[in-house]
Protein backbone atom coordinates (compact mmCIF):
# COMPACT_ATOMS: atom_id res chain seq x y z
CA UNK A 1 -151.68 21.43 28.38
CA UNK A 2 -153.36 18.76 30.64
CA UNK A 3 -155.96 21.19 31.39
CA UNK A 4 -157.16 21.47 28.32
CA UNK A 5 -158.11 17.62 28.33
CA UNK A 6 -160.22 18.05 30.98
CA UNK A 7 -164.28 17.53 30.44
CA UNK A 8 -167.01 19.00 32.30
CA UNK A 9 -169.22 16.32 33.10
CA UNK A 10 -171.41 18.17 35.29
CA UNK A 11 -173.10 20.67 33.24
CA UNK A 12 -174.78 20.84 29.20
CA UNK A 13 -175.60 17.73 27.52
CA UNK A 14 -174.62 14.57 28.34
CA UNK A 15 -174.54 12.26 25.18
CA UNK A 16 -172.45 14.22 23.06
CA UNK A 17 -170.03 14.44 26.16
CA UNK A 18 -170.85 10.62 27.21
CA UNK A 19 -169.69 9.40 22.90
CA UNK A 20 -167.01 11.32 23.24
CA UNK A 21 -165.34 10.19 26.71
CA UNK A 22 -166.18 6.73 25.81
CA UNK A 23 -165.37 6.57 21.84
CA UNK A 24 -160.95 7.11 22.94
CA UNK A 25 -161.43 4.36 25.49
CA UNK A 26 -162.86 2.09 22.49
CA UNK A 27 -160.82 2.57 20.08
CA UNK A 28 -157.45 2.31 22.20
CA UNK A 29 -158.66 -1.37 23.51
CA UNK A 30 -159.44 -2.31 19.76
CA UNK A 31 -156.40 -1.01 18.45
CA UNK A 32 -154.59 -2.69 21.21
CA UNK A 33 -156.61 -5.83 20.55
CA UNK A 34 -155.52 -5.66 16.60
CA UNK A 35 -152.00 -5.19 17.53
CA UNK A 36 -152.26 -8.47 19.65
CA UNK A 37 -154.28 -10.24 17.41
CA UNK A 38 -151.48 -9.32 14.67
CA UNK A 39 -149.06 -11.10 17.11
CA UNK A 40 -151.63 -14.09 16.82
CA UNK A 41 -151.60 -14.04 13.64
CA UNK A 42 -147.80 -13.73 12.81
CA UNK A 43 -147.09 -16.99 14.89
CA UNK A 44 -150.37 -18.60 13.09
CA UNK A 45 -148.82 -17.95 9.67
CA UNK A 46 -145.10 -18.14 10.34
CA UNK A 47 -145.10 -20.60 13.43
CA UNK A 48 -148.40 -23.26 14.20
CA UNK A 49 -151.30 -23.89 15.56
CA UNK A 50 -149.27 -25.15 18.59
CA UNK A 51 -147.86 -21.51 18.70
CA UNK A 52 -151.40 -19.55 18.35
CA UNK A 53 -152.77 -21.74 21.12
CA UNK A 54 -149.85 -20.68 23.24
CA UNK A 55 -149.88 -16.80 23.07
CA UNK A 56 -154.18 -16.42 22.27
CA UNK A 57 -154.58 -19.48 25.03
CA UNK A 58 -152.79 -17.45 27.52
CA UNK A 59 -155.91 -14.67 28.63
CA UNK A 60 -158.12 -16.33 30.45
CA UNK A 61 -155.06 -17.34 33.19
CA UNK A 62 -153.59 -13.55 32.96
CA UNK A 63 -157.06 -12.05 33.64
CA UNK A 64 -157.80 -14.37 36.55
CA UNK A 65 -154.05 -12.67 38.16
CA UNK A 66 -154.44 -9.22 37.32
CA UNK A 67 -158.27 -8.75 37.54
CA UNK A 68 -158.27 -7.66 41.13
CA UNK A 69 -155.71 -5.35 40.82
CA UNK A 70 -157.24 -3.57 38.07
CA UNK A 71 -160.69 -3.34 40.00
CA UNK A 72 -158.91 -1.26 42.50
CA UNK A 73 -158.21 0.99 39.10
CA UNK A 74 -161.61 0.98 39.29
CA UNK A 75 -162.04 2.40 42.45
CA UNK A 76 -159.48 5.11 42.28
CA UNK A 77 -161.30 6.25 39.38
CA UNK A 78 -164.41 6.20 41.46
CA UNK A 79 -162.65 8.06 44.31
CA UNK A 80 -160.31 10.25 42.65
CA UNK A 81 -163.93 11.62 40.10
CA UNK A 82 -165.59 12.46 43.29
CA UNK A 83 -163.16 14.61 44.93
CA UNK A 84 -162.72 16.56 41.51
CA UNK A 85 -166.47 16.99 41.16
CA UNK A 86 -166.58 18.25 44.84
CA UNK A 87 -163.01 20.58 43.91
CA UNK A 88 -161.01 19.00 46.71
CA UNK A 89 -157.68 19.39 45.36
CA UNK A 90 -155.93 18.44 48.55
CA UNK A 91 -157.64 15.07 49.20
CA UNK A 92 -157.45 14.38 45.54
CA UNK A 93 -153.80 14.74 45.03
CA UNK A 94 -153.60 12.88 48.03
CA UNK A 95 -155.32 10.11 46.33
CA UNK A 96 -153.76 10.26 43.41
CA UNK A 97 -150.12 9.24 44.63
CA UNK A 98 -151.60 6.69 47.08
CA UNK A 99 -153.12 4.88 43.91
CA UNK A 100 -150.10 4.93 41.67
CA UNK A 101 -147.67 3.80 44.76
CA UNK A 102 -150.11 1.30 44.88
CA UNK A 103 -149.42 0.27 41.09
CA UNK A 104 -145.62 0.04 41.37
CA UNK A 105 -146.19 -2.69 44.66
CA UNK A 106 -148.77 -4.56 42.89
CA UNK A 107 -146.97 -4.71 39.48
CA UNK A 108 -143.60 -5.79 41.19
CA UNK A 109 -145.51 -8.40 42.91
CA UNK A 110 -147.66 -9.70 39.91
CA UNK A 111 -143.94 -10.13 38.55
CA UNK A 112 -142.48 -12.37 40.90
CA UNK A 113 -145.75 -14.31 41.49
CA UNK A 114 -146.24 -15.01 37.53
CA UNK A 115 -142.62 -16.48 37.50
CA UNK A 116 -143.28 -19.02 39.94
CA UNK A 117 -147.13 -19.99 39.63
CA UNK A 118 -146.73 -20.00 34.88
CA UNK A 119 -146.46 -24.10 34.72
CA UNK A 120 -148.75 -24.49 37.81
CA UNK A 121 -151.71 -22.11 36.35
CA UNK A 122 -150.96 -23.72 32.78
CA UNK A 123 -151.87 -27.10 34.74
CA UNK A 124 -154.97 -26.36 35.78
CA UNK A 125 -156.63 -25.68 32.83
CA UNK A 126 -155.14 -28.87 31.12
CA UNK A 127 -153.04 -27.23 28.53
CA UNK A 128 -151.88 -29.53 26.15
CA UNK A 129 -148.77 -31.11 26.22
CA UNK A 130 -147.41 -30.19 22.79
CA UNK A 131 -148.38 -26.57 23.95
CA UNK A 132 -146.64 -26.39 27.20
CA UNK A 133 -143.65 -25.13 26.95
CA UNK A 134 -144.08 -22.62 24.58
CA UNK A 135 -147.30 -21.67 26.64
CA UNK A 136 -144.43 -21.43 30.29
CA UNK A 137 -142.39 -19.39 28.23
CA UNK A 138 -144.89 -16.96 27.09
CA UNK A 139 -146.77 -16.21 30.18
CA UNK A 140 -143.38 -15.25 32.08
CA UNK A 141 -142.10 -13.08 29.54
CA UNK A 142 -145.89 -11.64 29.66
CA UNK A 143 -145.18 -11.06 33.42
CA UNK A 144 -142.14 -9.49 32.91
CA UNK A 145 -144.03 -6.43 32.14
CA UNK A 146 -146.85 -6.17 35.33
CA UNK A 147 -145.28 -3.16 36.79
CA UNK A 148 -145.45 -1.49 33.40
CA UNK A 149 -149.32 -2.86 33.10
CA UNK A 150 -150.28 -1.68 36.61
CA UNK A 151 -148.78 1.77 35.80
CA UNK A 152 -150.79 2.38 32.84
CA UNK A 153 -153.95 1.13 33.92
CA UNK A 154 -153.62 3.08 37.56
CA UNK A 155 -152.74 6.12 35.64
CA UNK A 156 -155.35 5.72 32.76
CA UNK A 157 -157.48 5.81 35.83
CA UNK A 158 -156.40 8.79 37.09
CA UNK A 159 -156.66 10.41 33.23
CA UNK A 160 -159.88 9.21 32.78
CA UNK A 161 -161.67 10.65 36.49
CA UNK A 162 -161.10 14.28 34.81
CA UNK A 163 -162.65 12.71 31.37
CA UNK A 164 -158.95 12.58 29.65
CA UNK A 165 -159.59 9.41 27.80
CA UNK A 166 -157.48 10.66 24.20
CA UNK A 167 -154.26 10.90 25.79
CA UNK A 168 -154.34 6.84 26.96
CA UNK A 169 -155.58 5.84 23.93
CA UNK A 170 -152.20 7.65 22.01
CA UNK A 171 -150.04 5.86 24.53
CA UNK A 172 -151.80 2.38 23.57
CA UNK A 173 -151.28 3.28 19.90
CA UNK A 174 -147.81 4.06 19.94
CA UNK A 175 -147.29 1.12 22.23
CA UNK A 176 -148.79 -1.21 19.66
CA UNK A 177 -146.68 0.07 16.85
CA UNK A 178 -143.83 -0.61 18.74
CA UNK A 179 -145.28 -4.41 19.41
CA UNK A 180 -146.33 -5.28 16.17
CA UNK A 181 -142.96 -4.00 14.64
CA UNK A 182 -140.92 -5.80 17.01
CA UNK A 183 -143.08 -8.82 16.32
CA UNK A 184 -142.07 -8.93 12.83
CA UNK A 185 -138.52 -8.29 13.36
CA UNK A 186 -138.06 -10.90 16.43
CA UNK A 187 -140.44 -13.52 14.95
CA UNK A 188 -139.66 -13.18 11.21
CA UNK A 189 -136.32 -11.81 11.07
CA UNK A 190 -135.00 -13.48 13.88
CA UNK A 191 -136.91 -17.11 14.24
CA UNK A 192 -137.62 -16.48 17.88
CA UNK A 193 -141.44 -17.64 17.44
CA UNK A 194 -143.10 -17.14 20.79
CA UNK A 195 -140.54 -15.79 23.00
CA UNK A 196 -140.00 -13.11 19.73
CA UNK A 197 -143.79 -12.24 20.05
CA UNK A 198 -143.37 -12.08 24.27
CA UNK A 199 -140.57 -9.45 23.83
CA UNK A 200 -142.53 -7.23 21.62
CA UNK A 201 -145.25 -7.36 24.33
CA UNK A 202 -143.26 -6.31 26.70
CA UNK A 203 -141.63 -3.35 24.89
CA UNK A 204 -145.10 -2.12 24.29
CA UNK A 205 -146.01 -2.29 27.89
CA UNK A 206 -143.02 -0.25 28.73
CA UNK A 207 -143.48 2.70 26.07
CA UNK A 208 -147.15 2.60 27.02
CA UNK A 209 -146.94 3.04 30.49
CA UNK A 210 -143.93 5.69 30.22
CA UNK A 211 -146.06 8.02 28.29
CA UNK A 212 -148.89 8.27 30.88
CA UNK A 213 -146.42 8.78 33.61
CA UNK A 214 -145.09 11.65 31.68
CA UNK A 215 -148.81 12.89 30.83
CA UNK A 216 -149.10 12.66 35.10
CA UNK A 217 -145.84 14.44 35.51
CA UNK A 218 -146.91 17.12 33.48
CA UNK A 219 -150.72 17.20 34.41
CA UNK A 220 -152.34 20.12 36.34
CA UNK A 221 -152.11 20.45 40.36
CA UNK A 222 -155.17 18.63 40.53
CA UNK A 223 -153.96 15.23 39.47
CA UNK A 224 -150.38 16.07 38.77
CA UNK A 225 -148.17 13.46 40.22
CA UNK A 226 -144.94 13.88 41.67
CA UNK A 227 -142.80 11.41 42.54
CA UNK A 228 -141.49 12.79 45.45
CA UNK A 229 -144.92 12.64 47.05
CA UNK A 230 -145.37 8.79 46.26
CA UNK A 231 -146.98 7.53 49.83
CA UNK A 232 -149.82 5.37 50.43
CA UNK A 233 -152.79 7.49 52.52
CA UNK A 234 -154.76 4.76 54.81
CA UNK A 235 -157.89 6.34 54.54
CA UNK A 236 -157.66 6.76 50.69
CA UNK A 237 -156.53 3.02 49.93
CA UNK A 238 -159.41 2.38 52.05
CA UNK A 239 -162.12 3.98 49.68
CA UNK A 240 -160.18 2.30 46.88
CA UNK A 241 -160.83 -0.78 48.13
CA UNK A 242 -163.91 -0.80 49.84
CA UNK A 243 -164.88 0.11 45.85
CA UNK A 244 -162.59 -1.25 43.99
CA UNK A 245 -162.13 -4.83 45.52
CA UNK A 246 -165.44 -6.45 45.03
CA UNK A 247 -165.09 -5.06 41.43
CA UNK A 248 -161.84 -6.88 41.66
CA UNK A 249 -162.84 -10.32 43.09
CA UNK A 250 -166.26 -10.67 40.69
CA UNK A 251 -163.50 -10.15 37.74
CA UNK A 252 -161.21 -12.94 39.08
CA UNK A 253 -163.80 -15.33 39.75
CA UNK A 254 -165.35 -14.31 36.44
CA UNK A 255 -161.90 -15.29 34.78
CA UNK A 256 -162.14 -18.48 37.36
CA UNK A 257 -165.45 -19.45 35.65
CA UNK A 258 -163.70 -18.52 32.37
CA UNK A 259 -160.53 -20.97 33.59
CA UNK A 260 -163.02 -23.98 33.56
CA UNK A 261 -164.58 -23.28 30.67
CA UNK A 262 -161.14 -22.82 28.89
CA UNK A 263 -160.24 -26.34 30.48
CA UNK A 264 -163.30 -28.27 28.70
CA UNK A 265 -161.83 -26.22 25.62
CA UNK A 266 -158.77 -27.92 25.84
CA UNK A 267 -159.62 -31.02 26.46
CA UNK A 268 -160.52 -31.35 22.74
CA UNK A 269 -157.28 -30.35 21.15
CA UNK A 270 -154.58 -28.43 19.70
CA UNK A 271 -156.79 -27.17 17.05
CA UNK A 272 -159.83 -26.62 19.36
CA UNK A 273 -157.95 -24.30 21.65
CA UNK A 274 -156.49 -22.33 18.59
CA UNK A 275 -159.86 -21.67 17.22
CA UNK A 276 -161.44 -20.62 20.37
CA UNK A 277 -158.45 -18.49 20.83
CA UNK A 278 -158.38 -16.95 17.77
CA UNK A 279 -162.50 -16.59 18.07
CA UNK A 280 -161.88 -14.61 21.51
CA UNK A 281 -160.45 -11.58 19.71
CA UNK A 282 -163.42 -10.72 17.77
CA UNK A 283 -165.45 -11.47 21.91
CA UNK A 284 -162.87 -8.28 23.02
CA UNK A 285 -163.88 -6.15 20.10
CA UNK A 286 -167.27 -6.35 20.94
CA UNK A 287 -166.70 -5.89 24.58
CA UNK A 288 -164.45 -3.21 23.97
CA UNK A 289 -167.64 -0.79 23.43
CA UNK A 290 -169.82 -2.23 26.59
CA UNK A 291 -166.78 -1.63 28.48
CA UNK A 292 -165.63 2.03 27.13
CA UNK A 293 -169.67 3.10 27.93
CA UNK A 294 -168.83 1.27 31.67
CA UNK A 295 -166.17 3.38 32.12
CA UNK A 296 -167.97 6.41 31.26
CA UNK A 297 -170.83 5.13 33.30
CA UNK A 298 -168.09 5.15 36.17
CA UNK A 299 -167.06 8.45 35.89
CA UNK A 300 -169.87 10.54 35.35
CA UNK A 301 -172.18 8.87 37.14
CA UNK A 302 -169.48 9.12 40.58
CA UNK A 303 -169.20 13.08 39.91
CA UNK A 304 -172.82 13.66 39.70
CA UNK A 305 -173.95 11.56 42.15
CA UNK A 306 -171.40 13.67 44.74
CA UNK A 307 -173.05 16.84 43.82
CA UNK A 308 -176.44 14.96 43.83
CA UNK A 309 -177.53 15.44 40.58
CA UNK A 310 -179.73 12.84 40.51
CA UNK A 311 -181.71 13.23 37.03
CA UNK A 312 -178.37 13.64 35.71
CA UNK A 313 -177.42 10.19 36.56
CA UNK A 314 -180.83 8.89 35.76
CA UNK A 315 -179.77 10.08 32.26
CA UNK A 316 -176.56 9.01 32.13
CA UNK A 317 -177.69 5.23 32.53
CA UNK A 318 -179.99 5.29 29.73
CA UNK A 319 -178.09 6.80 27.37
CA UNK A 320 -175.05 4.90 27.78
CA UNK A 321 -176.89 1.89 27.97
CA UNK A 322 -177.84 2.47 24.61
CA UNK A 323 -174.81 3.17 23.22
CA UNK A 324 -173.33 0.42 24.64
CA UNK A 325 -175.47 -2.52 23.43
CA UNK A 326 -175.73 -0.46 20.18
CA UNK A 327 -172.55 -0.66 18.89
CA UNK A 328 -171.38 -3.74 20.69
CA UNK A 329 -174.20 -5.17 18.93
CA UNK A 330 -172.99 -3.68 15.46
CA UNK A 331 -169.74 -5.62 15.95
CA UNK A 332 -171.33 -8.53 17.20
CA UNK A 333 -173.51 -9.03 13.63
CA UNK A 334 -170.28 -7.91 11.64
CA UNK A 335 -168.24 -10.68 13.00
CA UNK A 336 -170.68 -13.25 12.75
CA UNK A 337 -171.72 -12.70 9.10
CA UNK A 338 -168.05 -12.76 8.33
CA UNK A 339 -167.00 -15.78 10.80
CA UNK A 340 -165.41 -17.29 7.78
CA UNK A 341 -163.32 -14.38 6.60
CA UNK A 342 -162.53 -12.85 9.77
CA UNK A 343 -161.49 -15.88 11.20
CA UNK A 344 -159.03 -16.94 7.72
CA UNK A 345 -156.99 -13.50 8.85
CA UNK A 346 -155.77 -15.13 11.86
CA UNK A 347 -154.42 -18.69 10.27
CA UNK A 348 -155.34 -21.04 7.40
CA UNK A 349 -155.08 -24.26 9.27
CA UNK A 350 -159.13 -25.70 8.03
CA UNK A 351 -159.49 -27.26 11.47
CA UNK A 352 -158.75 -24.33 13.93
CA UNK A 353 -160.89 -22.45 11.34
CA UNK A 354 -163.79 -24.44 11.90
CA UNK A 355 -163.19 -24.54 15.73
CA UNK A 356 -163.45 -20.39 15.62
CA UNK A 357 -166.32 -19.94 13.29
CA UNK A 358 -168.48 -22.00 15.63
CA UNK A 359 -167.38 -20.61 18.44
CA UNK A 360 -168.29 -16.99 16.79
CA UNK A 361 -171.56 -18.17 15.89
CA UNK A 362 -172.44 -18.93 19.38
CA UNK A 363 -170.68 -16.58 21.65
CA UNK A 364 -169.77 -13.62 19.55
CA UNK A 365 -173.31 -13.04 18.39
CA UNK A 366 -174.52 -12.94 21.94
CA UNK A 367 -171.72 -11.20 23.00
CA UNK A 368 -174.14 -7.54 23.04
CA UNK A 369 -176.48 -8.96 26.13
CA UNK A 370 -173.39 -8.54 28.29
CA UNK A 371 -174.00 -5.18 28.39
CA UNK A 372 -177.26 -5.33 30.63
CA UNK A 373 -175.39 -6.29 33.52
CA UNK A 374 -171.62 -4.71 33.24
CA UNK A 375 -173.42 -0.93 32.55
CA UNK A 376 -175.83 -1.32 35.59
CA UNK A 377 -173.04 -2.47 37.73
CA UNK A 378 -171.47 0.01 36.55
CA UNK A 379 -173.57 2.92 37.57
CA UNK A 380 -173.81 1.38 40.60
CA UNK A 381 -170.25 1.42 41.70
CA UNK A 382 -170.72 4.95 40.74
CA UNK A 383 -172.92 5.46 43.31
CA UNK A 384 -170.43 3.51 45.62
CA UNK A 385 -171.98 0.10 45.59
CA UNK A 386 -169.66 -2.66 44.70
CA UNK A 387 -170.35 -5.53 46.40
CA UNK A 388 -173.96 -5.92 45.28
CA UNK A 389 -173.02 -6.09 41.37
CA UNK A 390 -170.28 -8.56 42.44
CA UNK A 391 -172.74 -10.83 44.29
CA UNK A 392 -174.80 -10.38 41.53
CA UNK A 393 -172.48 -11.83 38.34
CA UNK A 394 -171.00 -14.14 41.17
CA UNK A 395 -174.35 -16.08 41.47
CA UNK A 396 -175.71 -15.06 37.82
CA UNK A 397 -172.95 -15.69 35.93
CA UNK A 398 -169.66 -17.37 37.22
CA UNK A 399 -171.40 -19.95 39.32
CA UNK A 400 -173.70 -20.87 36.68
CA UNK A 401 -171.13 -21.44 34.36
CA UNK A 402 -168.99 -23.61 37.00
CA UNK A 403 -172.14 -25.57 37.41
CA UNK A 404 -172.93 -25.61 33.82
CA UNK A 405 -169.65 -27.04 33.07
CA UNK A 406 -169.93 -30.23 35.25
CA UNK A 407 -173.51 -30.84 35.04
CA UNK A 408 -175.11 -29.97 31.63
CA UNK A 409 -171.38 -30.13 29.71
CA UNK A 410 -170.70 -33.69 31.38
CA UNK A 411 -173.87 -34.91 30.59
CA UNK A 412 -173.44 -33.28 26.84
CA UNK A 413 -170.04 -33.26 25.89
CA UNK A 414 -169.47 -31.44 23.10
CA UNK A 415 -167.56 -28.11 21.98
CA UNK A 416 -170.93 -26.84 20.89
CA UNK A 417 -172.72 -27.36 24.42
CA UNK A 418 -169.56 -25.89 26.38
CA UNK A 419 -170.24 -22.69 24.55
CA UNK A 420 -174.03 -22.25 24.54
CA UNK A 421 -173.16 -21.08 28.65
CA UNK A 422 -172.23 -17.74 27.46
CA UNK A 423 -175.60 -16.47 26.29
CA UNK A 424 -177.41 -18.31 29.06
CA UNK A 425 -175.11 -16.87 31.67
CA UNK A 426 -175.38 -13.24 30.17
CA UNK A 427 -179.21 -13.27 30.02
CA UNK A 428 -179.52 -14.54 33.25
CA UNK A 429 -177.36 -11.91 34.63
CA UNK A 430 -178.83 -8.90 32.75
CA UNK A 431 -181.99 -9.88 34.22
CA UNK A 432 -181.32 -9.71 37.91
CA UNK A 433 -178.67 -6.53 37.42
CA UNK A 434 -180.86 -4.59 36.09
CA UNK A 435 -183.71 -4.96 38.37
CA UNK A 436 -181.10 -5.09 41.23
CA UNK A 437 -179.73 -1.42 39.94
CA UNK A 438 -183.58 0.36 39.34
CA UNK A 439 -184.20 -0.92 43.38
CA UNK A 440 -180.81 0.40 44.68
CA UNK A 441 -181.52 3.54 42.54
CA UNK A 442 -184.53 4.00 44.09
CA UNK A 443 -183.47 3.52 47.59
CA UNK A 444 -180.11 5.58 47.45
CA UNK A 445 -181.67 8.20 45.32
CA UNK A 446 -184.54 8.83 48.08
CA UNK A 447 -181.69 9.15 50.96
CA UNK A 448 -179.98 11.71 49.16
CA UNK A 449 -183.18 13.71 48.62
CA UNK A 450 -184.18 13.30 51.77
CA UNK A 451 -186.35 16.89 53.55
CA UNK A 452 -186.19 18.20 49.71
CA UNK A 453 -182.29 18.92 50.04
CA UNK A 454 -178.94 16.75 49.11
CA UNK A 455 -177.86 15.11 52.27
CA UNK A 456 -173.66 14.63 52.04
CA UNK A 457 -172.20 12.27 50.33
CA UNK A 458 -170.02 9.86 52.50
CA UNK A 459 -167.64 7.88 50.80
């Protein structure tokens, strides 16, 4: 059965193949988008503003936690594509059980860390006062749940290195039916408001997360896991990281950058903070399809590249470049001629409505030139190189919005100014990624080439 999953991704066509690893990975993120955007709007209707700036306020501090942890998912996909494009079935089962022990440490300690550091991390993006407690109690229930969060993204990684991206996106769907239900029934049926929406988040990181274990423990002998055989092997962690961690660290300081910007947010309101929240879903949408192409950017460019196909990956970049900024872009000019309907789904408070259609109008139909820069880097940690495309949005995009925010934004203060970083940042960044990939290209692309035959790939 978990054969039959499997893609070849080093042979035939490549778009067709490319759509179709990509399109699952999509649609799972948007349907698990919807289903928390459902939970938004359930406390926006039944609870408050106060409430929908509490559970949609929450993402920019979770991301900044659990970014680096999910960049080394990122380099176990890296690591675990390459030994199955070379057929090394003993290194890669290796792998595979280092990574997921991995998961299970790094989810238990996520756990105990959010418990502690909620009202500290709530502090330091001035979240306001009528908001904080409901905001405490939300993020710890949310942390409840890391181990469950680390397991499924660790073992969508593992799926998604042999091009299994269908069987994730059914464990996200049934996941979200189970959240969105429970929402109802805790929040409506039972008046627990937030915590009732918390609860139903967490039972939908536990049904997701079982269901890809089972898909492991049934897998094939190349990535079947067995828990028996959970160890951690030094030198795979080490190829995990040396990948995975820079991807890791540019995501945390991206969500760092993201912090401060959230803190100017808040510093105009209640209703400000719930319509940038409830504006940010629609921003994940459209980032949903830049990042599904990343992924398969990822994983087809890290098998071809170790059996030194280089046209191959040539190819691949193109093409899933533009697929990436097409559709993204689709969503991005759907959302923004609808900022006014789109954003009346989520509550029908006038102010917060206001609040989100501006921010939509800013950000959101931008939101496609982020693609520039997270597909190059993309193909690039493919190749292996991971700290150059975190130096890269480090100085391109975080920094300049850190500086943004307390030179142009203090000089300018308003809601509108504080946004207008986003498309600024992204351009900026697209610019020097993509001329920072074609050079690297170049120069990695000769070595392998090098006396008219491919020289071996070290990790």
């Amino acid at each position: 059965m978990g054969h039959s999953q499997h893609m070849d991704m080093l042979h035939g066509p490549l778009m067709g193949k490319i759509i179709l690893f990509a399109l699952p990975i999509a649609m799972s993120s948007i349907m698990q988008q919807l289903f928390i955007s459902a939970n938004v709007a359930v406390v926006g209707h039944f609870v408050g503003a106060q409430a929908v700036a509490a559970v949609g306020g929450n993402g920019p501090i979770v991301n900044l936690i659990i970014n680096l942890f999910l960049g080394l998912s990122v380099g176990a996909n890296v690591v675990i594509a390459r030994y199955v494009g070379r057929e090394d079935k003993k290194s890669c089962q290796s792998a595979v059980h280092t990574v997921m022990a991995v998961s299970i440490l790094s989810g238990i300690f996520l756990l105990i860390a959010g418990q502690f550091l909620a009202p500290f991390m709530l502090r330091l993006v001035d979240v306001p006062e009528d908001v904080m407690e409901l905001a405490v109690l939300y993020l710890r229930i949310y942390f409840l749940g890391m181990p469950c969060i680390m397991l499924y993204n660790f073992g969508a990684a593992v799926l998604r290195s042999v091009g299994d991206t269908k069987r994730p996106m059914y464990s996200l769907v049934a996941a979200g039916v189970v959240n969105v239900s429970l929402s109802l029934l805790l929040v409506l049926g039972c008046g627990w408001g937030v915590a009732g929406v918390g609860l139903a988040t967490l039972a939908g990181n536990v049904v997701s997360s079982s269901l890809v274990i089972y898909f492991l423990l049934t897998e094939d002998d190349m990535i079947r896991l067995r828990l028996r055989r959970l160890s951690i092997a030094r030198v795979h962690l080490s190829r995990v990281i040396r990948i995975g961690a820079p991807a890791g660290l540019q995501g945390m300081i991206f969500s760092l950058s993201n912090v401060c910007i959230l803190s100017g947010i808040n510093s105009f309101g209640s209703s400000t903070a719930a319509g940038s929240a409830t504006a940010i879903n629609f921003e994940f949408i459209s980032f949903f399809f830049i990042n599904a192409f990343c992924q398969a950017t990822v994983t087809f460019t890290s098998q071809n590249y170790a059996m030194c196909q280089i046209d191959r990956c040539k190819k691949i970049f193109r093409e899933s470049m533009a697929c990436g900024i097409a559709l993204s872009g689709l969503t991005c000019l759907l959302f923004t001629l609808g900022a006014t309907f789109f954003t009346g789904l989520y509550t029908s408070d006038p102010a917060v409505i206001e609040q989100a259609v501006t921010r939509v109008c800013i950000v959101e139909s931008m939101q496609w030139l982020s693609a520039t820069y997270e597909i190059s880097g993309a193909a690039l940690r493919g190749m292996g190189v991971s700290m150059l495309p975190a130096l890269v949005t480090l100085i391109g995009s975080c920094l300049l919005r850190i500086v943004w925010v307390y030179t142009v934004f203090r000089m300018v203060p308003t809601y509108e100014m504080l946004l207008t970083v986003y498309p600024v940042s992204w351009f900026i960044t697209g610019v020097i990624m993509v001329a920072a990939y074609y050079i690297i290209r170049r120069k990695l692309f000769a070595e392998r080439s090098r006396g008219g035959y491919c020289q071996p790939l070290e990790f």
